[in-house]
Protein backbone atom coordinates (compact mmCIF):
# COMPACT_ATOMS: atom_id res chain seq x y z
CA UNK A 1 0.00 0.00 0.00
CA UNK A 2 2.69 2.57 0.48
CA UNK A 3 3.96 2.21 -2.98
CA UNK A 4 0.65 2.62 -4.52
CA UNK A 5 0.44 6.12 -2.37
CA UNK A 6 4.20 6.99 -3.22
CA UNK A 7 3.21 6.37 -7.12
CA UNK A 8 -0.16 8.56 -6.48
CA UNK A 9 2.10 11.44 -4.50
CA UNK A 10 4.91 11.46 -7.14
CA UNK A 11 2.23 11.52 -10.31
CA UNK A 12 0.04 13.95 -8.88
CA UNK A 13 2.91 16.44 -7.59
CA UNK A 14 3.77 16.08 -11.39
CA UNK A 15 0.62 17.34 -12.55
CA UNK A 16 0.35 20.53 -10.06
CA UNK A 17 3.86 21.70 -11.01
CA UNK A 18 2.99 21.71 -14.45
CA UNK A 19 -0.09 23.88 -13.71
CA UNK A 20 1.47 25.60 -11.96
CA UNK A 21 3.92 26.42 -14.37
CA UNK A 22 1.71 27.20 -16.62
CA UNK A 23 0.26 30.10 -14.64
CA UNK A 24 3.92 31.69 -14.50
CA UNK A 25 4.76 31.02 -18.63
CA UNK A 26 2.72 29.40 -20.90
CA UNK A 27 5.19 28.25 -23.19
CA UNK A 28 7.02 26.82 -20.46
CA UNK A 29 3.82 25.22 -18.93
CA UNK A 30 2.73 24.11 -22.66
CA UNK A 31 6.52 22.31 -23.25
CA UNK A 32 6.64 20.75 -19.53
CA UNK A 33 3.17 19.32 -20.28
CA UNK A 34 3.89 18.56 -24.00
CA UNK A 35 7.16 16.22 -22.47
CA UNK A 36 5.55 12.34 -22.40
CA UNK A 37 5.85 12.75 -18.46
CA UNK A 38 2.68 10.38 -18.16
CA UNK A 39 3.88 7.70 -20.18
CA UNK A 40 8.00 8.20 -18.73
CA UNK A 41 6.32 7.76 -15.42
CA UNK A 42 3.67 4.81 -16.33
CA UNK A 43 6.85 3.10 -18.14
CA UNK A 44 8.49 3.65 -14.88
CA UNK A 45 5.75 2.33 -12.67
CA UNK A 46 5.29 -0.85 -15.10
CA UNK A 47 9.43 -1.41 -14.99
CA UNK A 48 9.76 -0.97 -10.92
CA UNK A 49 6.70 -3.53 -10.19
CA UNK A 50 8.09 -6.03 -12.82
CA UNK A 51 6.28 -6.04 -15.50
CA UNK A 52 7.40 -7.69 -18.77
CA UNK A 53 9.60 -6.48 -21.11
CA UNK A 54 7.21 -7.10 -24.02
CA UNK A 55 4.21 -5.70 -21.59
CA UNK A 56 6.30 -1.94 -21.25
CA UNK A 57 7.44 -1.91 -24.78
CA UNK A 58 3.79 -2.45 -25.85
CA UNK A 59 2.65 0.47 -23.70
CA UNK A 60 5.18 3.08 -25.48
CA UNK A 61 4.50 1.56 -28.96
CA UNK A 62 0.45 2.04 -28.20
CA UNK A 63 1.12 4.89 -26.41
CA UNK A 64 2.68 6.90 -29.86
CA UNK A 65 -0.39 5.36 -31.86
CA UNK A 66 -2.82 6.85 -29.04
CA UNK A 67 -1.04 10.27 -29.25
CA UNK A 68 -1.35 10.75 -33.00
CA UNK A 69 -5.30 11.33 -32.90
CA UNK A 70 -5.28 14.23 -29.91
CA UNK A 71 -2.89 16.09 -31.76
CA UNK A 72 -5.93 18.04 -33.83
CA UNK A 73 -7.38 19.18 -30.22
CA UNK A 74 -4.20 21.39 -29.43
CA UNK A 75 -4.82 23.40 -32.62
CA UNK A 76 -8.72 23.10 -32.76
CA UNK A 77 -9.04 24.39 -28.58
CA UNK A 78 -7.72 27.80 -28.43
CA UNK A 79 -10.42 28.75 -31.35
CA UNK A 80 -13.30 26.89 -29.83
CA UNK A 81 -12.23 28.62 -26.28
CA UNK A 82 -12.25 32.16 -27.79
CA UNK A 83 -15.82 31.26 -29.58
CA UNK A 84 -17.91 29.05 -27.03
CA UNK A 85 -15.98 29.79 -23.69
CA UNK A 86 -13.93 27.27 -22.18
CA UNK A 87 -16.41 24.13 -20.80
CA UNK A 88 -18.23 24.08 -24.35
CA UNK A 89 -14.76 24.29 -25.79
CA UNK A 90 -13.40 21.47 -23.52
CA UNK A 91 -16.75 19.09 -24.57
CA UNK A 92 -16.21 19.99 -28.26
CA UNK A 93 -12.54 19.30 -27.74
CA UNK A 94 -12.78 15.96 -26.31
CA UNK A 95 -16.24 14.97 -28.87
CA UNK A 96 -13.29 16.06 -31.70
CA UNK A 97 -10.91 13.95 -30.10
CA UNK A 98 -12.95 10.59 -29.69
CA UNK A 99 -14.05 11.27 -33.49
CA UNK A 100 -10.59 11.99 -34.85
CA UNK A 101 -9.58 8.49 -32.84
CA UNK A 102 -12.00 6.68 -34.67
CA UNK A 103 -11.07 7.81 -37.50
CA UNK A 104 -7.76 7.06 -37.13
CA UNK A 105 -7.99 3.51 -35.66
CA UNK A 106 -9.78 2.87 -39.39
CA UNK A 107 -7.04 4.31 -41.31
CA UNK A 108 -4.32 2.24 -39.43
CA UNK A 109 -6.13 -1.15 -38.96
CA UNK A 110 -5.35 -2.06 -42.74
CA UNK A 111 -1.36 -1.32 -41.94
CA UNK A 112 -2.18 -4.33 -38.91
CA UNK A 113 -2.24 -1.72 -35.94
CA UNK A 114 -5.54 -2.26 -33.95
CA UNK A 115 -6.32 0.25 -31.70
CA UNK A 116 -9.98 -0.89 -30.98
């Protein structure tokens, strides 16, 4: 149980100082958050509790093919924001974003990646 709570404490102190970043610069905030901290840490995580190799080599190669599809958020967010205020913007965002993904997973699943 105290790793579990270490793993929460470290991820989650991650998280703020990027936020919190953000508030000072946002070009530092938007490179800190841009960094795959998530997946270095989950990669991390998977390693310390001894995971397979093949298990935390899957999870970075998925990972990249997951990434691909949010891209289009980052550029389509800022102009929803300054139209429908930021929770519509966020919703549309996110609707984009599952769309985009599905997309996606039908464009690749020919080349033998299957994402769904």
């Amino acid at each position: 149980m105290p790793w579990i709570i270490t793993k929460y404490l470290i991820t989650a102190a991650i998280v703020v100082a990027v936020s919190e970043l953000a508030k000072r610069s946002d070009r530092l905030g938007a490179l800190l958050a841009s960094l795959p901290l998530v997946t270095l840490l989950a990669l991390t995580w998977l390693y310390l509790d001894k995971q397979p190799a093949e298990k935390i080599a899957n999870h970075a190669w998925y990972t990249f093919w997951y990434v691909v599809p949010t891209l289009p958020m980052f550029l389509i967010f800022p102009r929803l924001f300054a139209r429908f205020g930021f929770w519509p913007a966020l919703a549309l965002s996110a609707v984009i974003t599952v769309v985009c993904f599905g997309i996606f997973a039908l464009i690749v699943r020919p080349l033998g990646i299957k994402l769904l």
